[in-house]
N, C-alpha and C. Protein backbone atom coordinates (compact mmCIF):
# COMPACT_ATOMS: atom_id res chain seq x y z
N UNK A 1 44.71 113.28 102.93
CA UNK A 1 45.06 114.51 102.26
C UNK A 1 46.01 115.37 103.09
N UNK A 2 45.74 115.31 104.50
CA UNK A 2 46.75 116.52 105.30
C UNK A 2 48.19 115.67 105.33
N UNK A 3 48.10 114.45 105.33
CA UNK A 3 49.42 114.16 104.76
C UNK A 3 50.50 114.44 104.16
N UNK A 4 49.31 114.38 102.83
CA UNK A 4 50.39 115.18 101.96
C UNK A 4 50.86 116.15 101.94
N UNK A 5 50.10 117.21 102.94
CA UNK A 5 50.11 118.59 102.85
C UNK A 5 51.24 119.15 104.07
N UNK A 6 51.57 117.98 104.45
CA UNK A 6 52.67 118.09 105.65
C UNK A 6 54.07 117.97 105.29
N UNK A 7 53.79 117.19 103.90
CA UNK A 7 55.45 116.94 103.14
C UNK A 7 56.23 118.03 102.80
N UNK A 8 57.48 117.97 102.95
CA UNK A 8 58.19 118.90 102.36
C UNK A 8 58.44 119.00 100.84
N UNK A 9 58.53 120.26 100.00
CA UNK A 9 58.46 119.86 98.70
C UNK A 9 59.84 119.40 97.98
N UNK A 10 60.30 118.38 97.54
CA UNK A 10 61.34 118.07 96.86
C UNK A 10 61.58 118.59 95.66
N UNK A 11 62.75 119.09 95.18
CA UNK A 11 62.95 119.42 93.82
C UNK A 11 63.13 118.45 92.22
N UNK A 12 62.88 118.33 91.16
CA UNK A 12 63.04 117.72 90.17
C UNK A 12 64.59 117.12 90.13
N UNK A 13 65.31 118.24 90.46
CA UNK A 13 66.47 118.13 90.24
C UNK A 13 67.44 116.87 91.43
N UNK A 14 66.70 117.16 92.90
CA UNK A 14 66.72 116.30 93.58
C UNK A 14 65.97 114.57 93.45
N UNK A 15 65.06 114.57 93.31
CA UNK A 15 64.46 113.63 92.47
C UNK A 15 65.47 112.59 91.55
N UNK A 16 66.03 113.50 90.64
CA UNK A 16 66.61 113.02 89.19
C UNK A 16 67.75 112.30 89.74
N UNK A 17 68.38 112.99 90.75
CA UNK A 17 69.86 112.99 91.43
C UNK A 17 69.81 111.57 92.49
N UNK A 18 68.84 111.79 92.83
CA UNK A 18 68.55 110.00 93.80
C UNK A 18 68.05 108.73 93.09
N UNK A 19 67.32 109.18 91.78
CA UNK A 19 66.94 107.98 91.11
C UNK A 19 68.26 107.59 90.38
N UNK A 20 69.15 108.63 89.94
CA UNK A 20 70.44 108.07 89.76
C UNK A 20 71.47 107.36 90.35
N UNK A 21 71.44 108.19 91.77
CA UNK A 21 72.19 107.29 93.01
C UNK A 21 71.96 105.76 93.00
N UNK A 22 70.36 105.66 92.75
CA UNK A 22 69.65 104.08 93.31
C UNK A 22 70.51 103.55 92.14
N UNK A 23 70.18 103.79 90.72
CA UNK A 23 70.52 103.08 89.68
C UNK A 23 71.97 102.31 89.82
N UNK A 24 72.92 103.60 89.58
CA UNK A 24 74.42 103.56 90.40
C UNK A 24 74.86 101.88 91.24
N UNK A 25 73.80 102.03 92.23
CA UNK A 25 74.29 101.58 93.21
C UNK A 25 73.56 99.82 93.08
N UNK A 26 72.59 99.63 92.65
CA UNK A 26 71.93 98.67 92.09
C UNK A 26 72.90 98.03 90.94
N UNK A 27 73.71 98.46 90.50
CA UNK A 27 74.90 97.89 89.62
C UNK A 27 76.01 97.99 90.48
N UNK A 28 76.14 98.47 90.87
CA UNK A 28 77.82 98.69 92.18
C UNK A 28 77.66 97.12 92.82
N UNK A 29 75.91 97.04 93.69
CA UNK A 29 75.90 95.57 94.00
C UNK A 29 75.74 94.53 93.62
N UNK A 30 75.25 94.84 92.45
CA UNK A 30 75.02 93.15 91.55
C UNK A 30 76.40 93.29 91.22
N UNK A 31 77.06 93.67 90.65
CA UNK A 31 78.96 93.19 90.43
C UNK A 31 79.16 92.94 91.40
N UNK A 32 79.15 93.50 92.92
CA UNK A 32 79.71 93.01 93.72
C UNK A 32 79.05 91.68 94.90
N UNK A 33 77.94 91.43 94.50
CA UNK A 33 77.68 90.00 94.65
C UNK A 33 77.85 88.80 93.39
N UNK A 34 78.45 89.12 92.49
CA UNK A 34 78.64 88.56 91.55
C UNK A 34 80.43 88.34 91.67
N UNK A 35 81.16 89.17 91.95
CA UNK A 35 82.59 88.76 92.17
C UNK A 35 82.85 88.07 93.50
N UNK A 36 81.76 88.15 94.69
CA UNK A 36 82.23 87.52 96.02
C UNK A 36 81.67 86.32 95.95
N UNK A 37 80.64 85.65 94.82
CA UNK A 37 80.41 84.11 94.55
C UNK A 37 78.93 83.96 95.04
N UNK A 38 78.60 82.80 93.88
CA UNK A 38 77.14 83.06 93.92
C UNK A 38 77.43 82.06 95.51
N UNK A 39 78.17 81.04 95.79
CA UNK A 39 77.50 80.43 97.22
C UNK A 39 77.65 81.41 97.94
N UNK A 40 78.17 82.33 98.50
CA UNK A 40 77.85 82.84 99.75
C UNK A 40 76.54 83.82 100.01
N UNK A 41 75.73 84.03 98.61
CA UNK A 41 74.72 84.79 98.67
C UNK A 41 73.43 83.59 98.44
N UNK A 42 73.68 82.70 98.41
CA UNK A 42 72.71 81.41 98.16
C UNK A 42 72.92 81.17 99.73
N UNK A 43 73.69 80.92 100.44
CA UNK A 43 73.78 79.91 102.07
C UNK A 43 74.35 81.13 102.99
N UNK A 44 73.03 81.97 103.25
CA UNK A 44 73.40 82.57 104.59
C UNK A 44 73.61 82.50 105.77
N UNK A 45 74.45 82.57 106.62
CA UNK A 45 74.92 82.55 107.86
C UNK A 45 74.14 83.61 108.67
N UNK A 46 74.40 83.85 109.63
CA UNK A 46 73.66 84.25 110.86
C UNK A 46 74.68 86.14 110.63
N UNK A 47 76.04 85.57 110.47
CA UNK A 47 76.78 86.85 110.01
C UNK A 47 76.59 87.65 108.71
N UNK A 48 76.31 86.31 108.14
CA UNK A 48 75.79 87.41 106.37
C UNK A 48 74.97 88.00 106.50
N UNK A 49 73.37 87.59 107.35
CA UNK A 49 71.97 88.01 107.20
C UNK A 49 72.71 89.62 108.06
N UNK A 50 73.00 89.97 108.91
CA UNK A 50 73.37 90.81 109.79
C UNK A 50 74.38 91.51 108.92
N UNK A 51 75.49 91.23 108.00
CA UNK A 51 76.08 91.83 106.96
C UNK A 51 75.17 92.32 105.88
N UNK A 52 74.01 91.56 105.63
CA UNK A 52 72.62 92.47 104.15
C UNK A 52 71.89 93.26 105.37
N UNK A 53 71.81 93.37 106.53
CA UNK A 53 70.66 94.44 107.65
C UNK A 53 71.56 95.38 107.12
N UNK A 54 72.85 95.41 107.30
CA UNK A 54 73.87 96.65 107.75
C UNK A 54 74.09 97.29 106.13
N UNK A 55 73.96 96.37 105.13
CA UNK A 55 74.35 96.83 103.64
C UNK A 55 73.36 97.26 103.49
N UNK A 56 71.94 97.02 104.06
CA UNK A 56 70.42 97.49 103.26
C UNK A 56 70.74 99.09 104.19
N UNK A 57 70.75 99.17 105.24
CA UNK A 57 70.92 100.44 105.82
C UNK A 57 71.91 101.56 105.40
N UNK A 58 72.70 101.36 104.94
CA UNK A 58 74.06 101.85 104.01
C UNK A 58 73.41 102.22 102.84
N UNK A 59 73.13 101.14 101.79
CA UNK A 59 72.46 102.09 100.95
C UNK A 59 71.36 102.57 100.64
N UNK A 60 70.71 102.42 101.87
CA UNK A 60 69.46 103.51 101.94
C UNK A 60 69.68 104.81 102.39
N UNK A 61 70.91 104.87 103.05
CA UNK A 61 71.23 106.39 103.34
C UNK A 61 72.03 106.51 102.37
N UNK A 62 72.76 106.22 101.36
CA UNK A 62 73.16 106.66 100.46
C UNK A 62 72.22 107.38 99.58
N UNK A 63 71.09 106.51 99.52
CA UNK A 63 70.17 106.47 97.93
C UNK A 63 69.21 107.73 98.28
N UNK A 64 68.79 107.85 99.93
CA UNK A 64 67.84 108.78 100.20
C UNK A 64 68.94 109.82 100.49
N UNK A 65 69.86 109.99 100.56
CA UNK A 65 71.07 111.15 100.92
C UNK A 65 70.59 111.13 102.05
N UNK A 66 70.23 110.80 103.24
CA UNK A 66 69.80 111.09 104.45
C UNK A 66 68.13 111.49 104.75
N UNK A 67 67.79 111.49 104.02
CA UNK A 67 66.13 112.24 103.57
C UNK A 67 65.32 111.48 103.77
N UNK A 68 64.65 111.70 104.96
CA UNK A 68 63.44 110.54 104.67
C UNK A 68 61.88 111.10 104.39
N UNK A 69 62.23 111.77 103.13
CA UNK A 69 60.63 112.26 102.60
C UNK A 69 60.08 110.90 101.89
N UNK A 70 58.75 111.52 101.33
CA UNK A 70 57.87 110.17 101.06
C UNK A 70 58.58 110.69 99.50
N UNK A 71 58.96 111.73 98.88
CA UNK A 71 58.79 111.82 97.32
C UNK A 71 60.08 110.44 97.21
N UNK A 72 61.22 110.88 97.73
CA UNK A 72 62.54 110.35 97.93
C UNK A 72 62.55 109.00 97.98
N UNK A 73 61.81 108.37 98.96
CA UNK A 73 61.58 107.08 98.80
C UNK A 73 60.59 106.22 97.95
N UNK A 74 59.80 106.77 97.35
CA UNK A 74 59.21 106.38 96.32
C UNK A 74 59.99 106.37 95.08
N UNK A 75 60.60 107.29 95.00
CA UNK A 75 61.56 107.54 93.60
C UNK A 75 62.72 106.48 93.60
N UNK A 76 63.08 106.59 95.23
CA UNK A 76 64.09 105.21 95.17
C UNK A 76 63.84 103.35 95.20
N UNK A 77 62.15 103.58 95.57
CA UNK A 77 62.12 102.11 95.67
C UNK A 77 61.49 101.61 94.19
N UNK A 78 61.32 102.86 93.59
CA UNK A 78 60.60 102.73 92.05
C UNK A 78 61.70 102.50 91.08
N UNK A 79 62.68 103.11 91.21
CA UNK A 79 63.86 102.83 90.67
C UNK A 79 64.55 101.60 91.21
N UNK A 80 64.30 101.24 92.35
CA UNK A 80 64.96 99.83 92.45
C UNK A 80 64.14 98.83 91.97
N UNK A 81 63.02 99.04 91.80
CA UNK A 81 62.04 97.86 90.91
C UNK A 81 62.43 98.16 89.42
N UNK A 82 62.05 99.52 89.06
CA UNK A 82 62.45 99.66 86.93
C UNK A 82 64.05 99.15 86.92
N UNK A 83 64.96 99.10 87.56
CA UNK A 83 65.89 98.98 87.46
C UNK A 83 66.44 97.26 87.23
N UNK A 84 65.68 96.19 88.41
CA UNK A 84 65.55 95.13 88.58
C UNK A 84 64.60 94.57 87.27
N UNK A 85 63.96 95.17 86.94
CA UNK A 85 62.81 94.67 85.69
C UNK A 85 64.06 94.95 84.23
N UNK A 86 64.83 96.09 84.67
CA UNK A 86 65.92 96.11 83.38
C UNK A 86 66.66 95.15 82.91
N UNK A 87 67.11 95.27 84.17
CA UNK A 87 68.38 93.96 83.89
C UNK A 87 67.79 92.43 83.90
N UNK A 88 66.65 91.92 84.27
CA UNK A 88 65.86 90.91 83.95
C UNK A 88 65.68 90.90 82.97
N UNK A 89 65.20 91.65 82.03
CA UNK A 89 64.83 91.68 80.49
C UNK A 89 65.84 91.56 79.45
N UNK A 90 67.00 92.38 80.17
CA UNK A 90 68.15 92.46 79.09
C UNK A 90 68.91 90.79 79.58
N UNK A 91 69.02 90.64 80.43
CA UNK A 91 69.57 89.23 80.83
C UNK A 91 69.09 87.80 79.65
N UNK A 92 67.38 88.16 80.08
CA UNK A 92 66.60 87.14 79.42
C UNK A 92 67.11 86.98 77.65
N UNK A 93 67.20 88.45 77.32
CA UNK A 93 67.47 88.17 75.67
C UNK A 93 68.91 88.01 75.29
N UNK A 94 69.98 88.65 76.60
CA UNK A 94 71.37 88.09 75.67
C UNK A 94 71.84 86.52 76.77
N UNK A 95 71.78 85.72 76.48
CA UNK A 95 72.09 84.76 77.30
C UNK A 95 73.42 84.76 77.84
N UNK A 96 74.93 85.39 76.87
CA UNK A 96 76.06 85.74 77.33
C UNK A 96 75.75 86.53 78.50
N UNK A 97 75.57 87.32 77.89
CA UNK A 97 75.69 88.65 79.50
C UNK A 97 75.09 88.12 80.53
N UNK A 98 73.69 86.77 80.60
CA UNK A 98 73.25 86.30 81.84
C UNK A 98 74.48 85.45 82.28
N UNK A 99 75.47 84.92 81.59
CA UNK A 99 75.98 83.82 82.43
C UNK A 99 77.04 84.36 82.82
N UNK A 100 77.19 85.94 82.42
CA UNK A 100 78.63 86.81 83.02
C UNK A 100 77.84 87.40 84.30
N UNK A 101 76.45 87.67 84.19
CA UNK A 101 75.76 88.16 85.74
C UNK A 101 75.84 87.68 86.50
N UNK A 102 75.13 85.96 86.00
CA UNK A 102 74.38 85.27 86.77
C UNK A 102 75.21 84.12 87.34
N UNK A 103 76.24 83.66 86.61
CA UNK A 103 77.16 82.35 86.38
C UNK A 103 76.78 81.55 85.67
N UNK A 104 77.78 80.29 85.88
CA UNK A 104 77.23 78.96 85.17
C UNK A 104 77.25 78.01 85.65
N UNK A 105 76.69 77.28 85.68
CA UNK A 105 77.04 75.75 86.67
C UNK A 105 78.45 75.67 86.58
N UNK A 106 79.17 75.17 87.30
CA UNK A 106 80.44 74.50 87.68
C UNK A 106 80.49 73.02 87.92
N UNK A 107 80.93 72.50 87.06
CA UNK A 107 81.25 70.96 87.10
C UNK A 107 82.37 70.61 88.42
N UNK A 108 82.20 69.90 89.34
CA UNK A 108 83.39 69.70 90.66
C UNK A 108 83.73 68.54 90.68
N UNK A 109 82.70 67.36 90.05
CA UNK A 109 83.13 65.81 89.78
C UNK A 109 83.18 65.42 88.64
N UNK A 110 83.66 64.50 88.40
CA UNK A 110 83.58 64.01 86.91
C UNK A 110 84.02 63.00 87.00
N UNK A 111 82.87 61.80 86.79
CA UNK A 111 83.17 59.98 86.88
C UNK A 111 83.68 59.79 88.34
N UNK A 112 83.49 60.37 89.37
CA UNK A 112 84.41 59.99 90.81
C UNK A 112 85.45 60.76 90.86
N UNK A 113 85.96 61.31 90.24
CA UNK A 113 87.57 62.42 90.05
C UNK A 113 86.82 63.54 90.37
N UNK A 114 87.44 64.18 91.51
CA UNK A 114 87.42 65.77 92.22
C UNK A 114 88.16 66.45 91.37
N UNK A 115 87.46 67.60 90.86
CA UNK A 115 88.19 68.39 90.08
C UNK A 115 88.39 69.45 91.36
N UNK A 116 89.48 69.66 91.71
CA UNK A 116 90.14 70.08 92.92
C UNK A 116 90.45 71.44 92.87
N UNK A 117 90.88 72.02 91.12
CA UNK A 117 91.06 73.72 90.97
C UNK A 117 89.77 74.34 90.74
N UNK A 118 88.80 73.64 89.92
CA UNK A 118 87.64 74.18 90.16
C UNK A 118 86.75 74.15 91.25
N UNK A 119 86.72 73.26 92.28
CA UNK A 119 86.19 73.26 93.68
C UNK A 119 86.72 74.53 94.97
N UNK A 120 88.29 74.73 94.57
CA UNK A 120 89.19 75.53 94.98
C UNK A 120 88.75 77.14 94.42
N UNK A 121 88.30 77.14 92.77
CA UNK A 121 87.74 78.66 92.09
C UNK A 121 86.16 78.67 92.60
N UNK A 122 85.48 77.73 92.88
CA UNK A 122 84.51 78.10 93.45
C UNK A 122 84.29 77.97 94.62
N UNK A 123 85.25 77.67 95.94
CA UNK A 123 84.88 78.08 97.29
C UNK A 123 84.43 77.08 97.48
N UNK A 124 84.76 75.72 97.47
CA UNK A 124 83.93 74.39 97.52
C UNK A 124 84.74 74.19 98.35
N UNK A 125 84.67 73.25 99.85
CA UNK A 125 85.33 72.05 100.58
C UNK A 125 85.48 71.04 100.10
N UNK A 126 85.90 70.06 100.54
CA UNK A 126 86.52 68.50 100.53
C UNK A 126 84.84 68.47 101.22
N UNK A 127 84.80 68.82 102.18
CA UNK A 127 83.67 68.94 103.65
C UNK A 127 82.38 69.32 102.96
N UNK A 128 82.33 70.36 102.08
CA UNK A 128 81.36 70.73 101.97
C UNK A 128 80.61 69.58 100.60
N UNK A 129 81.54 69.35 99.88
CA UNK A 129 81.51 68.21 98.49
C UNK A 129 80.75 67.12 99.23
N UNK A 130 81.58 66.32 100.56
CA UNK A 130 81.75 65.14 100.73
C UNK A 130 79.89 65.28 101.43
N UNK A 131 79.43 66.53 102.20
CA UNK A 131 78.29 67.04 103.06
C UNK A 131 77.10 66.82 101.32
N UNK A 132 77.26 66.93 100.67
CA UNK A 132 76.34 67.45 99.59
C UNK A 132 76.32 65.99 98.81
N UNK A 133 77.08 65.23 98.73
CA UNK A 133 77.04 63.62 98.77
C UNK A 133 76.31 62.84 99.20
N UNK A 134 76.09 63.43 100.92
CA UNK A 134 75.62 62.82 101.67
C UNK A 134 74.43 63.04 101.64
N UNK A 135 73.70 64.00 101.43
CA UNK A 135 72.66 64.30 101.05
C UNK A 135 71.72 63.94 100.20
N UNK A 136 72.33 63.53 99.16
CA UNK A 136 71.77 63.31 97.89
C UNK A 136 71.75 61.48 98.05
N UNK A 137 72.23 60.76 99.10
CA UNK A 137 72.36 59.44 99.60
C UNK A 137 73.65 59.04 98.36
N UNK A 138 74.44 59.38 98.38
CA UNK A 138 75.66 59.00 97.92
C UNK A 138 76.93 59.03 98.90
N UNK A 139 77.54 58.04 99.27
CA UNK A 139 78.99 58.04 99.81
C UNK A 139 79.98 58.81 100.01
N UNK A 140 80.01 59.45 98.71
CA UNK A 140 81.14 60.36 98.75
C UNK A 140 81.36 60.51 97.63
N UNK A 141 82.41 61.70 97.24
CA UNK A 141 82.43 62.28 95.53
C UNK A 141 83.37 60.82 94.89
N UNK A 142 83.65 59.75 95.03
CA UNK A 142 84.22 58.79 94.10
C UNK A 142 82.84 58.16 93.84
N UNK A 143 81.68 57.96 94.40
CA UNK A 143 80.48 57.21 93.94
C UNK A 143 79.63 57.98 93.07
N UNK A 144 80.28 59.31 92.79
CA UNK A 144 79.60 60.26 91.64
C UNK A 144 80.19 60.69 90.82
N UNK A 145 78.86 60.20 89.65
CA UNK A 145 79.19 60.43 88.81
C UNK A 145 79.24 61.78 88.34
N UNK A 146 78.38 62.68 88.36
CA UNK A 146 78.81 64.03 88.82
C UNK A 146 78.14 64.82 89.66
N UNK A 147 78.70 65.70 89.92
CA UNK A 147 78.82 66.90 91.25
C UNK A 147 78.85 68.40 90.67
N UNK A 148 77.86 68.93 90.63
CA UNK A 148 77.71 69.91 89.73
C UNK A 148 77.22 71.53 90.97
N UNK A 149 78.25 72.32 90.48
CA UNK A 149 77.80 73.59 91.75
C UNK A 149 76.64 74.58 90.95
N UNK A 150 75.68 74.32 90.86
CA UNK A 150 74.14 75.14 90.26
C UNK A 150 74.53 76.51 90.83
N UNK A 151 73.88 77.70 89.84
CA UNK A 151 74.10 79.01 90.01
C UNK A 151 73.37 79.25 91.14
N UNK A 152 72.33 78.40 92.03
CA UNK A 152 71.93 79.16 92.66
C UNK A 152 72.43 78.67 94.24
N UNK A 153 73.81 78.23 94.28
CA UNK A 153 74.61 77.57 94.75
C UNK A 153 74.36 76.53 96.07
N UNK A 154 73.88 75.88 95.18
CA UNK A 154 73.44 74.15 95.45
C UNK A 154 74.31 73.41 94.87
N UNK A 155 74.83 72.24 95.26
CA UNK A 155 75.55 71.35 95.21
C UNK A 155 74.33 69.67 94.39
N UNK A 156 74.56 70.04 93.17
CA UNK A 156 73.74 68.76 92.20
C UNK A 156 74.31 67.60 92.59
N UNK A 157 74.31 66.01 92.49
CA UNK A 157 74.43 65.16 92.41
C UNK A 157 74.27 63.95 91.64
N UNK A 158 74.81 63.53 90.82
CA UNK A 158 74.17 62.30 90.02
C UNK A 158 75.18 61.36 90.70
N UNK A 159 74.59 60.20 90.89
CA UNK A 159 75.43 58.79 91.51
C UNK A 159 75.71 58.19 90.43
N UNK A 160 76.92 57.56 90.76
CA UNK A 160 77.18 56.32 89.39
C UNK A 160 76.61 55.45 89.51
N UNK A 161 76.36 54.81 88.27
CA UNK A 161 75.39 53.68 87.86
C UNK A 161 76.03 52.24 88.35
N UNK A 162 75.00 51.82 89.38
CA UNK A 162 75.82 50.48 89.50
C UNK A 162 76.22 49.43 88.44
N UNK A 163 77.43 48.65 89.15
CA UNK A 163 78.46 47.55 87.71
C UNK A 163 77.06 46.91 87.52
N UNK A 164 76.85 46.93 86.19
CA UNK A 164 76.23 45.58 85.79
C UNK A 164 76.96 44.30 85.90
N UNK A 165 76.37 43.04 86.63
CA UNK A 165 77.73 41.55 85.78
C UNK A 165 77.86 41.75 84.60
N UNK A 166 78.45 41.41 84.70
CA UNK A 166 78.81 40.78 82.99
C UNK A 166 77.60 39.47 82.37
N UNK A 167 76.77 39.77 81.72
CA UNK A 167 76.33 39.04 81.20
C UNK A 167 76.78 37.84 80.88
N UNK A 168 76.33 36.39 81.01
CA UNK A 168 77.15 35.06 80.53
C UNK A 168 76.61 35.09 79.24
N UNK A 169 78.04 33.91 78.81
CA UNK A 169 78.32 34.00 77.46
C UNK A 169 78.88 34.98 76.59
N UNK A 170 78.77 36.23 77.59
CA UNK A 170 79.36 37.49 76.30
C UNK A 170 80.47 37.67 76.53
């Protein structure tokens, strides 16, 4: 109880003004992890994780304006959950707008043929193709049949089907 009684009192108006900030800014970053590509937010580096410390700290002093009361941060981490539950819901029912959020798979092989402008629009290597091959125990992108970049940017694999002989007599 003396807790509470130690807080400073926040205004409505302040309140209203930070749950807006959060909102704001909770769309500022989903576009903007959505235009810099779903792989680099799927395969973090040692520099990215240290690039989301420094972005989470940024907009927490944005969202709290500098404030670190308890009303302030409740209002902002409540709004970053109703906010996240929004766009989940609205995603789920228009399937367009999820695959303008979320993406879509990207096809990169097809029958053994590197599709080379789409590997190139999605930030794919020769290296990284030929690495995700290897993985999946395939040779290399001519022994696949396809090579598919998943939204949650994983590198799919299907191998081609080995030659059957030719049946005798046929």
């Amino acid at each position: 109880m003396t807790l509470f009684l130690a807080l400073a009192p926040v205004s409505a108006t302040r309140v209203g003004e930070q749950a807006a900030k959060t909102g704001i800014l909770v769309i500022v970053l989903l576009i903007a992890f959505r235009v810099t590509g779903r792989r680099e937010i799927a395969q973090l580096t040692m520099y990215d994780l240290a690039m989301v410390i420094a972005l989470s700290n940024a907009v927490q002093n944005a969202m709290t304006g500098g404030l670190g009361n308890f009303e302030i941060g409740l209002v902002t981490s409540t709004t970053l959950v109703v906010t996240a539950w929004g766009i989940s819901r609205l995603i789920a029912r228009r399937p367009r707008l999820a695959a303008e959020v979320l993406g879509t798979p990207t096809l990169l092989v097809n029958d053994g043929r590197v599709l080379k402008a789409r590997c190139r629009n999605a930030n794919v290597t020769s290296e990284e193709l030929a690495e995700a091959c290897r993985e999946h125990g395939v040779g290399g992108p001519d022994d696949c049949h396809l090579a598919v970049l998943e939204v949650d940017g994983s590198i799919s694999v299907v191998p081609r089907e080995p030659e059957k002989p030719a049946s005798p007599g046929g």
